[in-house]
Protein backbone atom coordinates (compact mmCIF):
# COMPACT_ATOMS: atom_id res chain seq x y z
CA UNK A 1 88.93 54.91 -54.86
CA UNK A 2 85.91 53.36 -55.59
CA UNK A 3 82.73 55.37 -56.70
CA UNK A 4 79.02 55.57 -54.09
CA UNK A 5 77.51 55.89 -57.51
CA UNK A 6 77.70 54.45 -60.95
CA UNK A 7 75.31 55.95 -63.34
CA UNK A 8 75.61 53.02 -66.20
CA UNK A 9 73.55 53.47 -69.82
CA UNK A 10 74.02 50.90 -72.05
CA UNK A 11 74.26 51.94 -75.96
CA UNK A 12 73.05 50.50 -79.16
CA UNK A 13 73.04 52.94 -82.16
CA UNK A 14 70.92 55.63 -79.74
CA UNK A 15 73.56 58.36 -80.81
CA UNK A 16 70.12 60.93 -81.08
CA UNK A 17 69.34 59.60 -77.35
CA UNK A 18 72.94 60.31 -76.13
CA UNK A 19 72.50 63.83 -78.23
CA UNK A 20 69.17 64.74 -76.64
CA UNK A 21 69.59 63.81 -73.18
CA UNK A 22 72.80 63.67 -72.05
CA UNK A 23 72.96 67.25 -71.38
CA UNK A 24 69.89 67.11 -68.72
CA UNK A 25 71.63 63.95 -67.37
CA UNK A 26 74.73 65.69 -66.49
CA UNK A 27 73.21 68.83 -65.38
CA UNK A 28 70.95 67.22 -62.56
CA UNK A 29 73.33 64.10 -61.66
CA UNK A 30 75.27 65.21 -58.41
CA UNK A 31 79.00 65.37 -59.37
CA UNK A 32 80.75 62.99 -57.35
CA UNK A 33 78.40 60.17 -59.38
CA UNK A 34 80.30 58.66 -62.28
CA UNK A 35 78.63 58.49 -65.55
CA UNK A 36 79.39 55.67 -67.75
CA UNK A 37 78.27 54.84 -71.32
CA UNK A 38 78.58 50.90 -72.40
CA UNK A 39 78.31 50.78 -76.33
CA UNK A 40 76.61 47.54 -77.41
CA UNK A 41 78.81 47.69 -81.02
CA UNK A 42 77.20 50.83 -81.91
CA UNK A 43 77.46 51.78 -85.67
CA UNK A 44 75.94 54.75 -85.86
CA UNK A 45 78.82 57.11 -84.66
CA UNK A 46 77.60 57.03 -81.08
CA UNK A 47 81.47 56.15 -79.83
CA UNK A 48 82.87 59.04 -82.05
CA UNK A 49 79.95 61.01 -80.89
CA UNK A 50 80.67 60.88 -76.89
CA UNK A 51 84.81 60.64 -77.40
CA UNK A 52 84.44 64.29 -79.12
CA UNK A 53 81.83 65.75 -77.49
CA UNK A 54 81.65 64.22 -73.78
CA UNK A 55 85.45 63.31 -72.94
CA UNK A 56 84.84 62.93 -69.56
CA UNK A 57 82.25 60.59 -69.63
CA UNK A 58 83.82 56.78 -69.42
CA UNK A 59 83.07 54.89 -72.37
CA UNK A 60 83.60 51.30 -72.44
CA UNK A 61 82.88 49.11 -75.40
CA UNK A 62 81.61 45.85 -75.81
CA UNK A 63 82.75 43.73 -79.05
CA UNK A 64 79.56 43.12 -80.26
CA UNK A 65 75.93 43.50 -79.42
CA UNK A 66 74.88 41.03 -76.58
CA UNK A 67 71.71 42.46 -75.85
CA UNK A 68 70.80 44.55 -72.68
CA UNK A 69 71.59 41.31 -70.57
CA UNK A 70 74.96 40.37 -71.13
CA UNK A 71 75.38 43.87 -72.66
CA UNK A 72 75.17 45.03 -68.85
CA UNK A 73 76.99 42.18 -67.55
CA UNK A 74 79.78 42.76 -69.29
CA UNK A 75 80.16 46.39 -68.66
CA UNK A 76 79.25 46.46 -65.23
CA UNK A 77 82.22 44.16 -64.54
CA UNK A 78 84.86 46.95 -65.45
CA UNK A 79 82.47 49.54 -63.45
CA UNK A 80 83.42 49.64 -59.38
CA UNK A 81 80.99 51.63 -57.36
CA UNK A 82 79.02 51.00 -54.34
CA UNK A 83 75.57 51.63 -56.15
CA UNK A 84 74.90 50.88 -59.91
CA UNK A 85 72.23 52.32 -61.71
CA UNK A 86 71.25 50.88 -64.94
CA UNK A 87 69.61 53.78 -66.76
CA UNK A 88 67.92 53.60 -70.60
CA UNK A 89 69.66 56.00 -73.03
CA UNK A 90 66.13 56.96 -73.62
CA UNK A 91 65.36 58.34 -70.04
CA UNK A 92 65.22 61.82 -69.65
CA UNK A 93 65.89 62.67 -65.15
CA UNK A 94 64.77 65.54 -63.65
CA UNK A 95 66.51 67.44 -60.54
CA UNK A 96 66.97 64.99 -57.56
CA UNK A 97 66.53 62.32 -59.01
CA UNK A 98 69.83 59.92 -57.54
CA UNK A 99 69.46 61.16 -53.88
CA UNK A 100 65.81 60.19 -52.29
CA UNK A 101 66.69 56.87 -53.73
CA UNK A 102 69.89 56.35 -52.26
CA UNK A 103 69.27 57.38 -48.88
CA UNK A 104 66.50 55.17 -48.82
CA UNK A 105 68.30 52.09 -49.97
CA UNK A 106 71.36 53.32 -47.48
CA UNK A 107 67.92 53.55 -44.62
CA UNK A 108 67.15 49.82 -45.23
CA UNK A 109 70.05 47.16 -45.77
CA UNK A 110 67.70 44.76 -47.04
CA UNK A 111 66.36 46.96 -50.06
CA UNK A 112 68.80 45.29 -52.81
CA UNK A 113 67.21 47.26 -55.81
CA UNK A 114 64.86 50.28 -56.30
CA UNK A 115 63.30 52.50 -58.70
CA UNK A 116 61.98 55.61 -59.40
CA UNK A 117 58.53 57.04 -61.14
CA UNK A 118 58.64 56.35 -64.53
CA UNK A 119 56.27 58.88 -66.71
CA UNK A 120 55.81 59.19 -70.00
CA UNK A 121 58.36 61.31 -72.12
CA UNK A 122 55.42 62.37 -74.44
CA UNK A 123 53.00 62.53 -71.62
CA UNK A 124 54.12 63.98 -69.19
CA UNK A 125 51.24 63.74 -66.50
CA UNK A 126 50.70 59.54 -67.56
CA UNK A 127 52.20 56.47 -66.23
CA UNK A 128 54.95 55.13 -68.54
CA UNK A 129 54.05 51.32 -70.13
CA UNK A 130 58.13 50.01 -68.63
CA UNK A 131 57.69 50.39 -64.97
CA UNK A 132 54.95 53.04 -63.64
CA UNK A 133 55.28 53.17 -60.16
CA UNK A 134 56.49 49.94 -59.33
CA UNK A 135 56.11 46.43 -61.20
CA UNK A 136 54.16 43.31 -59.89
CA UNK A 137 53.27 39.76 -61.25
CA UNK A 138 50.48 37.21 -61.04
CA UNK A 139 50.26 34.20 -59.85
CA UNK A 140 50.74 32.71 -63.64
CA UNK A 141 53.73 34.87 -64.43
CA UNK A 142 52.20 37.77 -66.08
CA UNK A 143 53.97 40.94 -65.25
CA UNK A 144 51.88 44.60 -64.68
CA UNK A 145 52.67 47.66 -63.05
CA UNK A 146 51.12 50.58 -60.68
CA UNK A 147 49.73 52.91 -63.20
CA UNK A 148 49.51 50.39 -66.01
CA UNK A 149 48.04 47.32 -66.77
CA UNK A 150 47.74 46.05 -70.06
CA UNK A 151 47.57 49.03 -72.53
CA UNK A 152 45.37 50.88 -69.58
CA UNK A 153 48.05 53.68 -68.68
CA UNK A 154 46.85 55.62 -65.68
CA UNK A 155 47.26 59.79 -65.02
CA UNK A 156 49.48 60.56 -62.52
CA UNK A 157 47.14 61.83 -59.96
CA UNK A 158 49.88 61.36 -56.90
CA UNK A 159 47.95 57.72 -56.21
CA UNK A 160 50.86 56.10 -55.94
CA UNK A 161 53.26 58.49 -54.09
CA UNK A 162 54.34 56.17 -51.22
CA UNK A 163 57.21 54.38 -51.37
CA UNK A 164 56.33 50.82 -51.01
CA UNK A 165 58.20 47.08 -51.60
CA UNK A 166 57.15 45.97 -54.95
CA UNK A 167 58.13 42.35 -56.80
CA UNK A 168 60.09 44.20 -59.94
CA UNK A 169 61.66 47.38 -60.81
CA UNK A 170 61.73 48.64 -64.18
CA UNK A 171 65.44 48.07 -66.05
CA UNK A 172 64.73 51.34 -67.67
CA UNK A 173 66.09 52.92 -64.48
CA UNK A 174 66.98 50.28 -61.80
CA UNK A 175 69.34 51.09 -58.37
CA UNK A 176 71.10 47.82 -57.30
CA UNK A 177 73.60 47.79 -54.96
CA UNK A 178 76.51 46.21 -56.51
CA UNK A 179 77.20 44.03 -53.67
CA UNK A 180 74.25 42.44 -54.70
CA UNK A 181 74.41 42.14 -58.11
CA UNK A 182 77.76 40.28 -57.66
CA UNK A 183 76.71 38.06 -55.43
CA UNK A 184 73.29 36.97 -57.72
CA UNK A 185 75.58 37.07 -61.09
CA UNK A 186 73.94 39.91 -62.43
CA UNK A 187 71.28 39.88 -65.18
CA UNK A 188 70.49 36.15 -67.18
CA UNK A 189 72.21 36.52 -70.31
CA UNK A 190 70.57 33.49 -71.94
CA UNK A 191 67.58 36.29 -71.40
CA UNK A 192 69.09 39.27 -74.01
CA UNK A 193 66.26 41.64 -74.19
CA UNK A 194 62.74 41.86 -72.12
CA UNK A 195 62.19 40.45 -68.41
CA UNK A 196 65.51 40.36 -67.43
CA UNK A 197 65.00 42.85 -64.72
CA UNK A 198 62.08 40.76 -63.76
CA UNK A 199 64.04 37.44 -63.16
CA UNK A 200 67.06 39.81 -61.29
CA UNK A 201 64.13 41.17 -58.99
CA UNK A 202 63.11 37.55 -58.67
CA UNK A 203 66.14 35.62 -57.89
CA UNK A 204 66.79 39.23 -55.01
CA UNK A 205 63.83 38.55 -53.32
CA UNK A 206 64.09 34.41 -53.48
CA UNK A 207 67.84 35.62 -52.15
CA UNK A 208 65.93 37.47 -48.95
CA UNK A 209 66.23 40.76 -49.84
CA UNK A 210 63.54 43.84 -50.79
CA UNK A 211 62.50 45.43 -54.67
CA UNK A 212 61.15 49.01 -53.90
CA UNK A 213 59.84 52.05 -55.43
CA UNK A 214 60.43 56.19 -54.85
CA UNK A 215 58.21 58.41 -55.51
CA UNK A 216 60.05 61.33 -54.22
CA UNK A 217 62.69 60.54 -57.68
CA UNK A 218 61.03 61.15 -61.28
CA UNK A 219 61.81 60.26 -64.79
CA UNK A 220 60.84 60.46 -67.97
CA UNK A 221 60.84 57.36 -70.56
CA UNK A 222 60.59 57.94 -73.81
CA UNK A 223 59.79 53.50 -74.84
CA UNK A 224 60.43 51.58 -77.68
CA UNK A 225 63.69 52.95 -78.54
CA UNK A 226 65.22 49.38 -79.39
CA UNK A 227 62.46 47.43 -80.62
CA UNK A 228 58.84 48.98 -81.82
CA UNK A 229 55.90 47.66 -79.27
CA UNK A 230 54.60 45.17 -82.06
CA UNK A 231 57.97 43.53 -83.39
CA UNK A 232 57.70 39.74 -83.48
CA UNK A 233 61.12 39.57 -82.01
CA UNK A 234 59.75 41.66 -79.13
CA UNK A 235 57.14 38.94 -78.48
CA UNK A 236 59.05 36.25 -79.34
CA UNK A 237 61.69 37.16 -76.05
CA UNK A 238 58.50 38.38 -73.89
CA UNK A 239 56.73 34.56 -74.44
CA UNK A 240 60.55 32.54 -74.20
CA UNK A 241 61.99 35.11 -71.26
CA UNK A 242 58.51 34.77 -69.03
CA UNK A 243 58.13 30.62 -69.68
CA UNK A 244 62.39 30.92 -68.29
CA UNK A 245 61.53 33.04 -65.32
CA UNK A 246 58.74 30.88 -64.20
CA UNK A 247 60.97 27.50 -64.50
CA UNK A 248 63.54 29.00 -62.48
CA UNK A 249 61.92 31.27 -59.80
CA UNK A 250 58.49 29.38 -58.77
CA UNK A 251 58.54 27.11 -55.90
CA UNK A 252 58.16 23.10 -57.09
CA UNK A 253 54.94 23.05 -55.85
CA UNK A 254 53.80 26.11 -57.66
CA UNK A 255 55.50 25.14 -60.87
CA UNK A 256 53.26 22.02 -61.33
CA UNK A 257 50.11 23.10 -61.28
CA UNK A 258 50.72 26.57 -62.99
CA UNK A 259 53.13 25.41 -65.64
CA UNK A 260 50.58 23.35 -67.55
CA UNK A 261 47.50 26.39 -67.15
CA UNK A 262 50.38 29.08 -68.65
CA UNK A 263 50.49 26.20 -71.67
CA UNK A 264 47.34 26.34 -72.61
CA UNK A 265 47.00 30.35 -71.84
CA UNK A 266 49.98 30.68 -74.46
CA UNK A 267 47.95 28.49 -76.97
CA UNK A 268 45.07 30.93 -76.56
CA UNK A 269 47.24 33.85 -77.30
CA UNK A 270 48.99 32.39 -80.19
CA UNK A 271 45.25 31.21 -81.74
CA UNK A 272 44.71 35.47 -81.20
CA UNK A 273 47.12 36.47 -83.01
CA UNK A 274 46.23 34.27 -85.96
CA UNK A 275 42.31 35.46 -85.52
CA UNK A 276 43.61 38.95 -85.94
CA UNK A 277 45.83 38.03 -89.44
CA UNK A 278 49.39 38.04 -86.96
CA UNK A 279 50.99 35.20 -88.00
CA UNK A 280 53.99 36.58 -87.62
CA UNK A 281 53.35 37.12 -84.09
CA UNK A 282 51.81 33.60 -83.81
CA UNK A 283 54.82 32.10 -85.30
CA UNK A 284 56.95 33.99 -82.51
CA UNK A 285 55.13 32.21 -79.72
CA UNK A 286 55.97 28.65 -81.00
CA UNK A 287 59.27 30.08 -81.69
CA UNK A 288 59.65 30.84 -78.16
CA UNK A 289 58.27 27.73 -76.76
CA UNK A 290 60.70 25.67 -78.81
CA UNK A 291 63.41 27.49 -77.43
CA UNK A 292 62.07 27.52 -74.21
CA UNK A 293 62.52 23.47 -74.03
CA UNK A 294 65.36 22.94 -75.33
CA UNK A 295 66.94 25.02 -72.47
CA UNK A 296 65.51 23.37 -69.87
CA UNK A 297 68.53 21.41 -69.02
CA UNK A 298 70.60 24.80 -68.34
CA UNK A 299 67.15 26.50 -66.42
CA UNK A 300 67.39 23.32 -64.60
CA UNK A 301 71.27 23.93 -63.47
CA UNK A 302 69.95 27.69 -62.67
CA UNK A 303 67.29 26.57 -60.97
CA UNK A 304 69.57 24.71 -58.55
CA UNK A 305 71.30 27.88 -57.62
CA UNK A 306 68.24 29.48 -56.83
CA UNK A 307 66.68 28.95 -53.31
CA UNK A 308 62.77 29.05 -54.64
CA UNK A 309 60.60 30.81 -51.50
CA UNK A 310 57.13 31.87 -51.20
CA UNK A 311 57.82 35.94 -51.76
CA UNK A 312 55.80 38.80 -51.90
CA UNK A 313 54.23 41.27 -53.80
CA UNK A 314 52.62 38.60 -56.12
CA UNK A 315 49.18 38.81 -57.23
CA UNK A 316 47.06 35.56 -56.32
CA UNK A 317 44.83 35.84 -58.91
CA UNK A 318 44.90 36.09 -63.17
CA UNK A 319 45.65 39.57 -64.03
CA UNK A 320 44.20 38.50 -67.61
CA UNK A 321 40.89 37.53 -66.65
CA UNK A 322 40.46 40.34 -64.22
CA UNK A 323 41.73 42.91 -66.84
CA UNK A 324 39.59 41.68 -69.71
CA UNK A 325 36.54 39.67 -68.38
CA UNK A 326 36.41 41.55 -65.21
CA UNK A 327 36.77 44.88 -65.92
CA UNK A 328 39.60 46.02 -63.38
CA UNK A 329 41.17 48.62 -65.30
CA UNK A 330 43.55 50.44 -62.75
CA UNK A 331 45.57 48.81 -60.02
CA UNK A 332 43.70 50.53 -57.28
CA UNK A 333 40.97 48.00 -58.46
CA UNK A 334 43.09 44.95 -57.51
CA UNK A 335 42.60 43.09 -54.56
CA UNK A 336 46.50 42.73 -53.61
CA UNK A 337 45.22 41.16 -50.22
């Protein structure tokens, strides 16, 4: 009999995440949800670690690392439930945290994907950098949240306690209803790591349906458990994964004109990072555009699969130069008219 709800972590050596928070995550799931653990080719004893200390949680194993992409993709195709939720081994829920957000996706059949608060593990009354209270993009592709923009992390003052459609939710803790997931081919592998729950939450709403946030359901993310905020690699999928997301979400007549401003834009950042002594960093960027173009044949074939629509929830201005030449350091600040 197939499951209402699949709670579905993905694993790559976070055996000290499975240790820490597994026990909280069991306590306040209800018990007719399923808890699964996919393992990424874990080598740090996390498989021996659940098999003799959490037998009844499913574990199902993936033969090597494909990154939290395909990583999902693979494991979510052995997983039958009515809801999935992809939740970070680094997440730590609190009590009620599955139920306000599945009645309200059950309330709406158009709300495909939803999320809940994210706070910070460490600080506990802030905003967490991954998802805040809801994620949005500009205009030229560059991704922010409700309670964060930039490094600016905002208190958690209940401002954003209403539950509201938003353009992305945060793959830290994402609902999807599986129906859905199927039917858009779950996450881009191509993608691995970084934005892939942006480009899911893209191709949902290009597909007709609704991205939404819950107040009423809390977490607490701890960040950076795979990759530390200033790895090259980190940068070199957030520059490649963005460039992808544009060529395959933004209508054609959006995609000309903003295409060639997000070149030079990248340019600027890459001539940053060598003004600051990164070159590391500035070496990622032409990494990523390299890659970028040489799959624009398969983005193309995506592309064609994708019905490109005018959607909402996307800021029609630059985030960048109202952030740092502007001075708008909160999202209340925005004008999201």
């Amino acid at each position: 009999m197939t499951k209402k709800v699949a709670v579905v972590i993905l694993n790559w050596n976070g055996k000290k995440f499975l240790h820490d928070l597994l026990p909280t995550l069991i306590q306040h799931t209800p018990s007719d949800v399923d808890i699964v653990v996919g393992d990424n080719a874990s080598t740090d004893g996390s498989i021996e670690f659940l098999q003799q200390q959490y037998p009844q949680i499913l574990t199902i194993q993936n033969d090597k690392n494909y990154g939290f992409a395909e990583g999902y993709n693979k494991v979510l195709a052995q997983v039958e439930a009515d809801y999935f939720v992809l939740l970070n081994s680094d997440v730590e829920v609190t009590p009620n945290w599955v139920e306000p957000i599945i009645d309200m996706m059950e309330a709406d059949k158009n709300i495909a994907i939803c999320q809940p608060k994210l706070l910070s593990y460490y600080q506990r009354d802030t905003f967490e950098y991954a998802g805040g209270a809801g994620g949005y993009i500009d205009k030229y592709g560059y991704p922010f949240c409700r309670g964060r923009l930039f490094t600016t992390l905002e208190k958690d003052n209940s401002q954003y306690n209403d539950a509201c459609e938003i353009f992305w939710a945060t793959g830290a803790a994402m609902f999807v209803k599986a129906n859905v997931w199927k039917q858009l081919g779950g996450l881009d592998g191509d993608f691995f790591a970084h934005m892939e729950e942006i480009d899911f939450c893209w191709r949902a709403k290009n597909a007709g349906y609704k991205v939404c946030y819950c107040p009423q359901s809390v977490v607490y993310h701890i960040g950076g458990g795979t990759l530390p905020p200033s790895s090259p690699f980190k940068t070199y999928l957030n520059f490649r994964n963005n460039f992808s997301l544009l060529f395959k979400n933004l209508p054609k007549q959006q995609l000309i004109y903003i295409f060639p401003i997000r070149v030079v834009m990248d340019w600027v950042a890459a001539c940053k990072f060598l003004a600051e002594k990164k070159p590391k960093e500035f070496s990622a960027v032409i990494k990523a555009h390299w890659h970028f173009y040489k799959q624009i044949p398969s983005l193309k074939r995506k592309r064609r699969n994708i019905h490109q629509q005018k959607v909402s929830c996307i800021y029609n201005r630059n985030i960048v130069f109202d952030y740092y030449l502007k001075n708008k350091k909160t999202f209340s600040q925005l004008d999201m008219q």
